[in-house]
Structures are given as structure tokens and as C-alpha cells.
C-alpha atoms as a PDB file:
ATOM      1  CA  UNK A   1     -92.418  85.983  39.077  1.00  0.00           C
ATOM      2  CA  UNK A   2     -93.246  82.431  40.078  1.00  0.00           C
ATOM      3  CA  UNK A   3     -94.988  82.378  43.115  1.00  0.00           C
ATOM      4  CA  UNK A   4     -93.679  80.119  46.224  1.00  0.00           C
ATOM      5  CA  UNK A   5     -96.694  80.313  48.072  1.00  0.00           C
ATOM      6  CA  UNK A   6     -99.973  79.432  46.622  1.00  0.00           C
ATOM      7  CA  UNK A   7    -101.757  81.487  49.114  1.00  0.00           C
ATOM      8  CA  UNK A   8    -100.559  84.639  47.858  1.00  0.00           C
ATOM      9  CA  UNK A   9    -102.546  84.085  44.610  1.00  0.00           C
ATOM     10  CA  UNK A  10    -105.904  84.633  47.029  1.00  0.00           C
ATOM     11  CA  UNK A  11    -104.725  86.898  49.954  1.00  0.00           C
ATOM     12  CA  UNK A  12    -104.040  90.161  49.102  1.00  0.00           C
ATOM     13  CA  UNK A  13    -100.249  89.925  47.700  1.00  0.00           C
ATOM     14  CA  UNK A  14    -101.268  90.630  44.006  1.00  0.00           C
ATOM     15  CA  UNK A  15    -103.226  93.780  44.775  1.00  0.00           C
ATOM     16  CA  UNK A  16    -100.104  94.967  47.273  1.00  0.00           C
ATOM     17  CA  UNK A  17     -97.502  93.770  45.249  1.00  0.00           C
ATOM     18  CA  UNK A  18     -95.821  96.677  42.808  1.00  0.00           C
ATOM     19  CA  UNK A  19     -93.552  95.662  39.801  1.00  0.00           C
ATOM     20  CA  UNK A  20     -91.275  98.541  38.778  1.00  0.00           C
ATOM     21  CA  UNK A  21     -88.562  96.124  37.389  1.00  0.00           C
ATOM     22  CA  UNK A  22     -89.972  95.158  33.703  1.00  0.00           C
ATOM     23  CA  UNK A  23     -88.851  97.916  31.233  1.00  0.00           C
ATOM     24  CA  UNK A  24     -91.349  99.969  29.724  1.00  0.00           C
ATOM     25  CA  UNK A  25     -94.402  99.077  32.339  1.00  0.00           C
ATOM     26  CA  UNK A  26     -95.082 101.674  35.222  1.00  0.00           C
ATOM     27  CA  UNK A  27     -97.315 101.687  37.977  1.00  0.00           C
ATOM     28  CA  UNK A  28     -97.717  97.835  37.543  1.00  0.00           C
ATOM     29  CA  UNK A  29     -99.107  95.422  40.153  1.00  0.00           C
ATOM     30  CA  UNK A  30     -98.566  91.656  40.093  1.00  0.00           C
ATOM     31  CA  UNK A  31    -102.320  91.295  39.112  1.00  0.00           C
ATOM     32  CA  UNK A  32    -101.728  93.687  36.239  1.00  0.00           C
ATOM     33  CA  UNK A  33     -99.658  90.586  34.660  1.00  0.00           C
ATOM     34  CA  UNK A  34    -101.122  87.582  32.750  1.00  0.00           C
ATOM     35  CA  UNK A  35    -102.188  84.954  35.227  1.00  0.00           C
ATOM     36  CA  UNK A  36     -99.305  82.284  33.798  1.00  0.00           C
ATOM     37  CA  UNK A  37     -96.531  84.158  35.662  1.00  0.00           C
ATOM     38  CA  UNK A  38     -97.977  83.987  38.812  1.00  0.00           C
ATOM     39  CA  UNK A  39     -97.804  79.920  38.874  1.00  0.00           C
ATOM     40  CA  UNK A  40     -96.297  78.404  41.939  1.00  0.00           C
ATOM     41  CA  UNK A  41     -95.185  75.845  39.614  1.00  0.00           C
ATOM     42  CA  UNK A  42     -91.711  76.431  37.847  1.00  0.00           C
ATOM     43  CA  UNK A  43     -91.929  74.029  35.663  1.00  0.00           C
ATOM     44  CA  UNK A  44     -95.319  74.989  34.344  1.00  0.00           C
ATOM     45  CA  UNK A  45     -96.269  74.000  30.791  1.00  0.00           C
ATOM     46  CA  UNK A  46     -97.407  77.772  30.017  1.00  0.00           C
ATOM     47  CA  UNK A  47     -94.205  80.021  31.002  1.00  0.00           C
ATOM     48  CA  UNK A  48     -91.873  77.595  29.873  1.00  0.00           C
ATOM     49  CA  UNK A  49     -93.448  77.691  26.515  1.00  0.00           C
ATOM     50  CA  UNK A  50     -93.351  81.425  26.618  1.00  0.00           C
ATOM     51  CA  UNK A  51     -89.441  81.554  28.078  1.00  0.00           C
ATOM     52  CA  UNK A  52     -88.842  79.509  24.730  1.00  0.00           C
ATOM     53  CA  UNK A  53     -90.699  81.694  22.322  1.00  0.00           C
ATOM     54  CA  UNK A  54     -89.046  84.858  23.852  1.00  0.00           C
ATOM     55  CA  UNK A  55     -85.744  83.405  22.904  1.00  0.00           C
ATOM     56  CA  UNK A  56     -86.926  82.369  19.642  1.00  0.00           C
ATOM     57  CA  UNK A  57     -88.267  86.002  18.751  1.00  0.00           C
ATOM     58  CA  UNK A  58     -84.294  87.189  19.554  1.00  0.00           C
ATOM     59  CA  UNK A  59     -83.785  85.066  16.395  1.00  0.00           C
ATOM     60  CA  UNK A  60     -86.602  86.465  14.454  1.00  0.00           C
ATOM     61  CA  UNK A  61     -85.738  88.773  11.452  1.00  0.00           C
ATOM     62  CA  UNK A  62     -88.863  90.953  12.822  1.00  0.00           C
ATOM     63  CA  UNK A  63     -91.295  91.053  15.825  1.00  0.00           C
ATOM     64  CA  UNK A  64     -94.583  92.356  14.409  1.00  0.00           C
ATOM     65  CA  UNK A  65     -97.392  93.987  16.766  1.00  0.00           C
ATOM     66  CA  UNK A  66    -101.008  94.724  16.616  1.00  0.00           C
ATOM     67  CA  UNK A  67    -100.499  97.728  18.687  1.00  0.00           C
ATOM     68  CA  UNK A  68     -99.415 101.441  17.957  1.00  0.00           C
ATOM     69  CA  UNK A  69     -97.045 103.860  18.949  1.00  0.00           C
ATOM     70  CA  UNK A  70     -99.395 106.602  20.556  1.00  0.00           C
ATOM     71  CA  UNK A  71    -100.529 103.592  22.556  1.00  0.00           C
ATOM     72  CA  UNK A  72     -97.567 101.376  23.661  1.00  0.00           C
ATOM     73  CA  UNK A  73     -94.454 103.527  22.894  1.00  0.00           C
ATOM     74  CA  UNK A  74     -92.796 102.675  26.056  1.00  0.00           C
ATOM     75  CA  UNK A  75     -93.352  98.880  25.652  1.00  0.00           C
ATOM     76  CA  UNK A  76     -92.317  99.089  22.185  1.00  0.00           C
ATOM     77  CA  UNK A  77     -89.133 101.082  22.969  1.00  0.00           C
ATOM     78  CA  UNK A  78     -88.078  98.828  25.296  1.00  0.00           C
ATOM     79  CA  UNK A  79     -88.566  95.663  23.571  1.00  0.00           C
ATOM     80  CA  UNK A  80     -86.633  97.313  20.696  1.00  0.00           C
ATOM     81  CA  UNK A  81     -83.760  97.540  22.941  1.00  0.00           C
ATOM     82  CA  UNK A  82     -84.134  93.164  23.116  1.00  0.00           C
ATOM     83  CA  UNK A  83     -84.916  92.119  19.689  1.00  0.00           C
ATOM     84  CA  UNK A  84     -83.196  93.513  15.903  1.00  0.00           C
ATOM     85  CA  UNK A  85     -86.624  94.857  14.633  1.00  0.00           C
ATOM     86  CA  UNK A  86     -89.687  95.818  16.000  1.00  0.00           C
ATOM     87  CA  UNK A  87     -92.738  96.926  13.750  1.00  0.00           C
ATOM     88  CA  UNK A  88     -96.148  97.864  15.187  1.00  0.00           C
ATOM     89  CA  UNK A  89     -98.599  97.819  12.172  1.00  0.00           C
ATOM     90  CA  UNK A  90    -101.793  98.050  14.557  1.00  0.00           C
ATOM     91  CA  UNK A  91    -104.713  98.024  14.845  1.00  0.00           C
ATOM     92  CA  UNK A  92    -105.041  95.541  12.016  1.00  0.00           C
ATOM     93  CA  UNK A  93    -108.931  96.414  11.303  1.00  0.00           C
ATOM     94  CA  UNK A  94    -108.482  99.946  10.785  1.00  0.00           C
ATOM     95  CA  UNK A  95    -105.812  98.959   8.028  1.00  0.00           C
ATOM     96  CA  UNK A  96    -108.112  96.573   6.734  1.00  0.00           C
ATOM     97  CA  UNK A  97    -110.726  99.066   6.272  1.00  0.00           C
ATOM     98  CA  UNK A  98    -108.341 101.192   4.140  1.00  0.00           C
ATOM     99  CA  UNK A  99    -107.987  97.926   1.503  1.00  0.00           C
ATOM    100  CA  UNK A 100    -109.218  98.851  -2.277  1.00  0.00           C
ATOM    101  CA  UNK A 101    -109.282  95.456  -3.474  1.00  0.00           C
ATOM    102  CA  UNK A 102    -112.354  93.165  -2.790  1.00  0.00           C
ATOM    103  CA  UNK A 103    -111.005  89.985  -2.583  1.00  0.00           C
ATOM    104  CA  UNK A 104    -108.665  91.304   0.209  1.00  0.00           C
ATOM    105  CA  UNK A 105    -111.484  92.694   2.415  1.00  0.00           C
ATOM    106  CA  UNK A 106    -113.188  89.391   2.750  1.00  0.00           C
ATOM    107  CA  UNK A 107    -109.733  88.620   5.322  1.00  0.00           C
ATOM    108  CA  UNK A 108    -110.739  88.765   9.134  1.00  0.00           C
ATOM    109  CA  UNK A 109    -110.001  87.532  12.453  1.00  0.00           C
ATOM    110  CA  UNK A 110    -113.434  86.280  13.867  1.00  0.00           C
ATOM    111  CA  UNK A 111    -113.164  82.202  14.434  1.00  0.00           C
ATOM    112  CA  UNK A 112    -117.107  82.294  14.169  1.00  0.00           C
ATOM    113  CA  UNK A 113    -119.386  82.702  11.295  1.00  0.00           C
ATOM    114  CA  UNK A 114    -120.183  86.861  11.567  1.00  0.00           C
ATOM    115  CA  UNK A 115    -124.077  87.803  12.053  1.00  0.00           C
ATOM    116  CA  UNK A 116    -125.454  91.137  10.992  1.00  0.00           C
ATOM    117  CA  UNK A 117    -129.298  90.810  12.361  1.00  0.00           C
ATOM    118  CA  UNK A 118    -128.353  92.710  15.611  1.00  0.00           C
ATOM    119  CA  UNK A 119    -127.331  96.080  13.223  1.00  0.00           C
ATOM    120  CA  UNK A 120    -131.383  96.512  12.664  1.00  0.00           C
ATOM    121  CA  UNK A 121    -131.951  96.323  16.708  1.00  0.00           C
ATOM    122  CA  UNK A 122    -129.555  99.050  17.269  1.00  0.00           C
ATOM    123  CA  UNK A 123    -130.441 101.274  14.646  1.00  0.00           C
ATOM    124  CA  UNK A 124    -133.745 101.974  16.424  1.00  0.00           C
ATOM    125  CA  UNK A 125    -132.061 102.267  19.779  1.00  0.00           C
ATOM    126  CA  UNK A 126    -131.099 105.878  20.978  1.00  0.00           C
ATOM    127  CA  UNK A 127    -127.468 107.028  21.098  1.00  0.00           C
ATOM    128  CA  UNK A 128    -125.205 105.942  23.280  1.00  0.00           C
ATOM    129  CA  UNK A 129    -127.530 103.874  25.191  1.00  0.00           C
ATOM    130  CA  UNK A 130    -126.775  99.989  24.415  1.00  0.00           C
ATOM    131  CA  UNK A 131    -124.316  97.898  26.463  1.00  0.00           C
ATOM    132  CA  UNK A 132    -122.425  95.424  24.127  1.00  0.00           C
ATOM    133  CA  UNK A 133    -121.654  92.214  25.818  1.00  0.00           C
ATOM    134  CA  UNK A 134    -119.382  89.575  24.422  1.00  0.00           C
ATOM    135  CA  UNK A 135    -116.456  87.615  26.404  1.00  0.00           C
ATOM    136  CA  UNK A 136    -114.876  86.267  22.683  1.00  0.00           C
ATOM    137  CA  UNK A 137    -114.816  83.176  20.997  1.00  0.00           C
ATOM    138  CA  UNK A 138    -113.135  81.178  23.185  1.00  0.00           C
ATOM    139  CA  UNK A 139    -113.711  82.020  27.532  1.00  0.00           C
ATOM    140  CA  UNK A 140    -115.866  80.054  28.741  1.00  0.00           C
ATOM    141  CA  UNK A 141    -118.266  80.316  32.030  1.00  0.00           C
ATOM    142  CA  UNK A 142    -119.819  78.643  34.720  1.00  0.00           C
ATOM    143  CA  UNK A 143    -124.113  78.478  34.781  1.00  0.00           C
ATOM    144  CA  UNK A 144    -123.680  80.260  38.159  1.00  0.00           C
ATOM    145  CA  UNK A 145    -121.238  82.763  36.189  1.00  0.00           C
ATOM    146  CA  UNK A 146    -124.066  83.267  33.210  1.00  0.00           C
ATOM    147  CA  UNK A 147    -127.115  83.456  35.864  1.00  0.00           C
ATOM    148  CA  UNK A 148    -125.144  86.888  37.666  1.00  0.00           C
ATOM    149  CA  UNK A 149    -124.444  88.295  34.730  1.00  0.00           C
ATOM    150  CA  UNK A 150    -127.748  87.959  33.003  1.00  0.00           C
ATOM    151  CA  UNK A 151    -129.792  89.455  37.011  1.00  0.00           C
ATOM    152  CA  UNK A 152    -126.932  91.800  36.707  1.00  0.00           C
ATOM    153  CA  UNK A 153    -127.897  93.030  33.126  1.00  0.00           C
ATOM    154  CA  UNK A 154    -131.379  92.898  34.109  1.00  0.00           C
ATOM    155  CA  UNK A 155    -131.710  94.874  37.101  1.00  0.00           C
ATOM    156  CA  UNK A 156    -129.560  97.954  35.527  1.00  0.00           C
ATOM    157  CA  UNK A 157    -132.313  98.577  33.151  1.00  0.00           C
ATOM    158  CA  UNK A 158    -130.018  99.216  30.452  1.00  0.00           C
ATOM    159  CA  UNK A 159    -130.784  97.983  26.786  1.00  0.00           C
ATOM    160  CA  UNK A 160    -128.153  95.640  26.065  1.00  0.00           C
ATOM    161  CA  UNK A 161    -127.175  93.429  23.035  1.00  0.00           C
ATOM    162  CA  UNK A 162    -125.213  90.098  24.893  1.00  0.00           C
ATOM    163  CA  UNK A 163    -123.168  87.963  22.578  1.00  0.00           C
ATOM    164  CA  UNK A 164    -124.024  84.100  23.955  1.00  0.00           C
ATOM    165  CA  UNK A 165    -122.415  81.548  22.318  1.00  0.00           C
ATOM    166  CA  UNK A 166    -123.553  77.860  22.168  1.00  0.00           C
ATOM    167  CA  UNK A 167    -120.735  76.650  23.676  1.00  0.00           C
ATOM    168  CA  UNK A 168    -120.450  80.109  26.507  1.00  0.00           C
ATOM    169  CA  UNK A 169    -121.060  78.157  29.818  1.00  0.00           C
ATOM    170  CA  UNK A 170    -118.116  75.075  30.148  1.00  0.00           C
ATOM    171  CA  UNK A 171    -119.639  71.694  29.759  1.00  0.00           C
ATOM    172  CA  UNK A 172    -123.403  72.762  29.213  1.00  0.00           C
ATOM    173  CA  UNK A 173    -125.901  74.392  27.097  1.00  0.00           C
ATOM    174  CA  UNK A 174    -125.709  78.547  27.905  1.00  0.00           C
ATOM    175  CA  UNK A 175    -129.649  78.443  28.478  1.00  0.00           C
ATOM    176  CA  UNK A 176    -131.026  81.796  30.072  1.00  0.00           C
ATOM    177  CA  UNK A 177    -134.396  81.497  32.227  1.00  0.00           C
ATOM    178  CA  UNK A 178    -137.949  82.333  30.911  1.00  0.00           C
ATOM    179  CA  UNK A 179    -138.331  84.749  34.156  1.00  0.00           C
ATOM    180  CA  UNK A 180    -135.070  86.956  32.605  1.00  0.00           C
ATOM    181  CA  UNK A 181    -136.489  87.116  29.004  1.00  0.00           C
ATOM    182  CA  UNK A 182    -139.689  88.414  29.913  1.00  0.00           C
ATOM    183  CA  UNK A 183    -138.164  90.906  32.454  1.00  0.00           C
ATOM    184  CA  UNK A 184    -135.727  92.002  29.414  1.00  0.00           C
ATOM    185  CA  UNK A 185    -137.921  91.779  26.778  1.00  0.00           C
ATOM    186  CA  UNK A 186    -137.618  94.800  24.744  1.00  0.00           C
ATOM    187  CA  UNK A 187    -134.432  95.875  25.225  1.00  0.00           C
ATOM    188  CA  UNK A 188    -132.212  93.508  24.877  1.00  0.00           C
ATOM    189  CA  UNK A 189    -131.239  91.225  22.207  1.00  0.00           C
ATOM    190  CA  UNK A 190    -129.220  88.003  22.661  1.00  0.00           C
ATOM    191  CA  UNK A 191    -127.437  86.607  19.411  1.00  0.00           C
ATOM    192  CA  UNK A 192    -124.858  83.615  18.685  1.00  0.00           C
ATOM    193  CA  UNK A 193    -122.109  85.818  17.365  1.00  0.00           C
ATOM    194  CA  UNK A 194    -122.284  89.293  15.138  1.00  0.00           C
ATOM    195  CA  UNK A 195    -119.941  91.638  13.093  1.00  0.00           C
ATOM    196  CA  UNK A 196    -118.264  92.699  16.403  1.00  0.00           C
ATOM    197  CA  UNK A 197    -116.299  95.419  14.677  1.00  0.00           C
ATOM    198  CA  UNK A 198    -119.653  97.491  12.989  1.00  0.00           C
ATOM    199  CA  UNK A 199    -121.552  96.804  16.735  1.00  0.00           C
ATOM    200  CA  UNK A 200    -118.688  98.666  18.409  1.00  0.00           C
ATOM    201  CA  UNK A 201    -118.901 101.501  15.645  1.00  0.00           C
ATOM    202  CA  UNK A 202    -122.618 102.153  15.872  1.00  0.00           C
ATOM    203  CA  UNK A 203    -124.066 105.269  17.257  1.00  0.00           C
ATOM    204  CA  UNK A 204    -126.436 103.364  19.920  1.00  0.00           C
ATOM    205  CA  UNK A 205    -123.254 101.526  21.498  1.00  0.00           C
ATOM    206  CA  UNK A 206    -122.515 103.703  24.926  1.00  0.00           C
ATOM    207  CA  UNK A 207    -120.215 100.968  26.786  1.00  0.00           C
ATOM    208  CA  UNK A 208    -118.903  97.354  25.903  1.00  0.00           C
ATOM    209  CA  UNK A 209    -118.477  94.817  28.967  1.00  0.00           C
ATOM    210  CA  UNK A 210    -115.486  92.454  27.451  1.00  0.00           C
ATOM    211  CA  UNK A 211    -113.705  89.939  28.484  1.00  0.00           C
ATOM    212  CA  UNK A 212    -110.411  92.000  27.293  1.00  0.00           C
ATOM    213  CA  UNK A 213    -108.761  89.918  24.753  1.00  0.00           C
ATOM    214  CA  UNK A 214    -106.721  92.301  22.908  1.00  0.00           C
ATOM    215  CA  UNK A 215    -108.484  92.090  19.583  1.00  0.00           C
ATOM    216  CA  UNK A 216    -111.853  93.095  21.678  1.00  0.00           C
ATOM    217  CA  UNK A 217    -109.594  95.854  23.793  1.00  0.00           C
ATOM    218  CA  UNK A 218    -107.902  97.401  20.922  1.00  0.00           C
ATOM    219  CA  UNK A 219    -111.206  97.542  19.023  1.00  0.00           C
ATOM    220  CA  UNK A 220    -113.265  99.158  21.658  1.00  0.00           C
ATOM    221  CA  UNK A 221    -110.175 101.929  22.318  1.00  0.00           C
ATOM    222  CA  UNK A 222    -110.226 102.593  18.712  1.00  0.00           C
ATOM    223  CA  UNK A 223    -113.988 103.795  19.233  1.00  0.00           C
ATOM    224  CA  UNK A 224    -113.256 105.584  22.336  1.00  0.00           C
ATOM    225  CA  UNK A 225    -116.338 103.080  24.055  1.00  0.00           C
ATOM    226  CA  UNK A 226    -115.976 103.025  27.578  1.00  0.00           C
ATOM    227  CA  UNK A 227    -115.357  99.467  28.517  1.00  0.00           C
ATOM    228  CA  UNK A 228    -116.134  97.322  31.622  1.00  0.00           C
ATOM    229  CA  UNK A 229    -113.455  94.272  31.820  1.00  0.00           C
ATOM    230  CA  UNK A 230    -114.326  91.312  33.433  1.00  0.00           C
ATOM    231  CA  UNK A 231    -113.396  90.650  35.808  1.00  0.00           C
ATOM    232  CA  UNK A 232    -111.824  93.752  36.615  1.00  0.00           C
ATOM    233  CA  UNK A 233    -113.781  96.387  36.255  1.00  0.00           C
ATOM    234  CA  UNK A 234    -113.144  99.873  35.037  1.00  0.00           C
ATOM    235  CA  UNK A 235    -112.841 103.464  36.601  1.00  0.00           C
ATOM    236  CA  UNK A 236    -114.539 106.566  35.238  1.00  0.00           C
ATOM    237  CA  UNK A 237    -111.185 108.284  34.904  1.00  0.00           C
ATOM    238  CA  UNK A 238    -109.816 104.869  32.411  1.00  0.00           C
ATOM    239  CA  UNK A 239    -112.899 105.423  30.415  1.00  0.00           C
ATOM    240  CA  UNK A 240    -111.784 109.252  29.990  1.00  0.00           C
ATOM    241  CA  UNK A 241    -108.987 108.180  28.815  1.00  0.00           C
ATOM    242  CA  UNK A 242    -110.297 105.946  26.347  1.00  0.00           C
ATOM    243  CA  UNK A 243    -111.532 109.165  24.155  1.00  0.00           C
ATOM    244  CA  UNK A 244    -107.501 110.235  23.747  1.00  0.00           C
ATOM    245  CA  UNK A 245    -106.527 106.572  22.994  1.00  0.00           C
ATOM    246  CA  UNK A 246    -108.488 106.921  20.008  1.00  0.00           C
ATOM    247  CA  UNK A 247    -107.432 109.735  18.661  1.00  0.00           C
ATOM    248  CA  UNK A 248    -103.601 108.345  19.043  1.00  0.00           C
ATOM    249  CA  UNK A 249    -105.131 104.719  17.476  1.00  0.00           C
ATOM    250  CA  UNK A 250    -106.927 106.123  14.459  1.00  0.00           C
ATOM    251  CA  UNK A 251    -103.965 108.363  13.952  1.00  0.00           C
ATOM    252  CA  UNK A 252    -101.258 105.471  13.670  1.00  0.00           C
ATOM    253  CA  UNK A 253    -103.823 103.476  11.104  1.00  0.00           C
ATOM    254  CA  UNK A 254    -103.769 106.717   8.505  1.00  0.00           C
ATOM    255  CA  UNK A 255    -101.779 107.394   5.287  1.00  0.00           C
ATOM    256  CA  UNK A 256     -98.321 108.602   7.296  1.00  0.00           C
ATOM    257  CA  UNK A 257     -99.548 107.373  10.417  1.00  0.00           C
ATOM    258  CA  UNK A 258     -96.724 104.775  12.710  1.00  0.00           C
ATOM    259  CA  UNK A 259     -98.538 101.766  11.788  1.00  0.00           C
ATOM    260  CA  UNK A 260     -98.940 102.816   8.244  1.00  0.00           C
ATOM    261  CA  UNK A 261     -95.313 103.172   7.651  1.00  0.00           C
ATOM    262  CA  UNK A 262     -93.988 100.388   9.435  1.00  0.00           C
ATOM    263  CA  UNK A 263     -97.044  98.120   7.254  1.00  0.00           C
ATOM    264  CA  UNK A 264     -94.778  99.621   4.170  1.00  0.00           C
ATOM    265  CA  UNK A 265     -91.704  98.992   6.086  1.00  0.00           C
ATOM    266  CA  UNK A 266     -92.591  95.124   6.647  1.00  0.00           C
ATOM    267  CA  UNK A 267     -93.409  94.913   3.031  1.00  0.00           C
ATOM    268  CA  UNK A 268     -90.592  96.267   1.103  1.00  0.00           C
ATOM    269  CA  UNK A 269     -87.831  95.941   3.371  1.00  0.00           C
ATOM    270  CA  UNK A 270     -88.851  92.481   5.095  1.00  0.00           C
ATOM    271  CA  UNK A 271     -91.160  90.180   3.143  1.00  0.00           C
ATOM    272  CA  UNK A 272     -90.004  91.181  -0.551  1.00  0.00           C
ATOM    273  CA  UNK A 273     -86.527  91.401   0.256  1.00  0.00           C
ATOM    274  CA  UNK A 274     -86.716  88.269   1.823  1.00  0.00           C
ATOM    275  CA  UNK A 275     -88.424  86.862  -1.248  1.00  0.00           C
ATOM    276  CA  UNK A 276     -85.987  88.085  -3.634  1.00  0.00           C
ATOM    277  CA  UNK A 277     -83.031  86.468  -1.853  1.00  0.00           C
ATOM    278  CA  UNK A 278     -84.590  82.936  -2.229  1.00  0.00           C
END
């Protein structure tokens, strides 16, 4: 999908342009696809380094997923058509949460130090009436970026708990005006980082506005939050949805569930069978 035209990036052809020839994707446009396949470069750094790891995962003994059957079936079945073995063992925190032993629970995926301050903020908020705002650990903005978002959050008149890292805005401190504070002051809370997974479980939390990495997508689906993804933003009929993605999400992290078995599956048939013949 290497573009030959640079314009096309900028003047309409992504939102016009359908994809029906990738197995298990349907109603795809070209901006439905990660940005690095759109290049007009062909010998960019980025898809040649994915072209190589596709070929190496043909190799693989197992591809393993943090996704689920109710949710990516499709994908999943046609992938499993490419590689030997395909196991989807997601989503990885709701297995977590079913871990007995103590020194196993301390394992997460957060790259910053987790704060729990914000979880006494929200517990005197009303349900479903907090917007959760965090972009992840690693995108990055511009001031101009930060400044719209922050008029944006303020003029909605929502209560709002925004995630702003020290090192949010690209080459500067993420500094928010003294004007915006006192027009938000409150309701809203702005923190460093926080225990992303208990925010998007708490009662108060009505909507998340996410820079959709999948650990932040697959953890907002699993709470059936209606999410706003930057910088595309979402329709009242995906956040329906979102309600029976999370019955099909919670369902393939239970005892029996898809993920459940193929977590036993990877363990006894894959990893200690592997270890045995060594």
C-alpha cells in the first residue's frame, strides 16, 4: 500500500479509498491502516522492518495475541490460515487479575511509576460523569496541540481527570495556563501518571478520550467506556457497541473462556514442552 503520490496522504484519497483485499478486515479504508503503510517511500525503515518480522513470525513455533476471539475472530482466523499456531490469551489484565499468588500480581505493563491519589477525586464525583484523559506513555504533542485540548476540556464543562506527563508536549515543559486552572478548578484534576486500569473501572468514569494504543483500547472495551480517539473521533453507534465488546472480552478472560484455554494451551503444550526437550 505504498503510496506514489505524497499528495494523496492530505487530499481526500484515504477517506475514499476502500480496502477489501486483506483477509479478515471488512469495510476498511486506507486511513483505517497504521500510518507506516501509507509511506511514499518503499524503502522506508518502518515497513521493511515489519515485511521482515512477518516472515520471521512464519518461523515462529507460536504467534501470541493480546486480543480475544469474541473480538477479532475474523483477524485471527485468517492469520491462522498464514502462520502454524495462533493463540489469543487477551486481554492480559483481566488474566492478571485472576492470579492467586502475590508475587505474580506485582507484574504490569505501565513504563511509568503508577499513582493512586486521583482514586480519592473520583470517589466523590457522581457516576458516570468524569472524562479520563491520557494519550500513553509515549505520544507526544505540540504546545498548540496541549492549549486546544485543555479550552476544549474547559469549555464542555465536564469534570475531567487529564493524565499530563512531564515529558507530554515534544521538546518542552507541558505547562497549562493560570487562566485554565482557575476556570477548571473544581472539577478537574491533572496528575503525572495513575493506575490507569482501576481509573477506567471506577463508577464516576463516563467516557475516556485516548490516544488508542491497544493496551488503552482493549482496556477501555473491557469496561464498556465509551471512548473518544484522537484524532479520530468516535460515533454514538461505536460507543453502543462498546457495551457488547465487553461482554465478549470479559467472557474470553474467564475459567473456560478462549483466552483462558489457549493461556493453558501456551503453557503445557508450548513453553513446557519446549522446556522439556532442551
Amino acid at each position: 500500500m505504498v503510496n506514489t503520490d505524497e499528495c494523496q496522504i492530505s487530499n481526500g484519497y484515504l477517506e475514499a479509498t476502500e480496502i477489501d483485499w486483506v483477509p479478515g478486515f471488512r469495510n476498511m479504508r486506507l486511513r483505517d491502516f497504521t500510518s507506516f503503510v501509507r509511506t511514499t517511500d518503499p524503502d522506508d525503515v518502518l515497513i521493511n522492518y515489519n515485511l521482515i518480522q512477518t516472515k520471521n513470525a512464519a518461523r515462529a513455533t507460536a504467534v501470541i495475541l493480546n486480543t480475544c476471539e469474541g473480538l477479532e475472530k475474523e483477524v485471527l482466523d485468517a492469520q491462522r490460515q498464514r502462520f502454524e499456531k495462533v493463540l489469543s490469551i487477551g486481554p492480559l489484565h483481566l488474566l492478571e487479575r485472576a492470579i492467586e499468588d502475590p508475587q505474580l500480581q506485582a507484574i504490569g505493563s505501565s513504563l511509568w511509576k503508577e499513582d493512586d491519589a486521583c482514586l480519592p477525586w473520583l470517589d466523590q464525583r457522581a457516576p458516570r460523569s468524569v472524562l479520563f484523559v491520557n494519550f500513553g506513555s509515549i505520544t507526544v504533542v505540540s504546545t498548540a496541540q496541549l492549549l486546544e485540548f485543555a479550552w476544549g476540556l474547559a469549555e464542555s464543562g465536564s469534570h475531567f481527570l487529564w493524565v499530563i506527563r512531564p515529558d507530554l508536549v515534544s521538546g518542552e515543559s507541558a505547562i497549562l495556563p493560570r487562566n485554565f486552572l482557575q476556570e477548571v478548578a473544581g472539577r478537574a484534576m491533572m496528575v503525572e501518571w495513575c493506575a490507569q486500569e482501576r481509573v477506567l473501572g471506577h463508577p464516576s468514569l463516563g467516557g475516556f478520550l485516548t490516544h488508542c494504543g491497544w493496551n488503552s483500547t482493549i482496556e477501555g472495551l473491557a469496561e464498556g467506556l465509551p471512548m473518544i480517539c484522537w484524532p479520530f473521533f468516535a460515533e454514538q453507534q461505536t460507543n453502543c457497541r462498546a457495551e457488547e465488546w465487553r461482554d465478549k472480552i470479559r467472557a474470553a478472560a474467564q475459567p473456560g473462556g478462549s483466552s483462558c484455554l489457549n493461556m493453558d494451551l501456551l503453557v503445557n503444550e508450548i513453553l513446557l514442552k519446549k522446556n522439556t526437550n532442551l
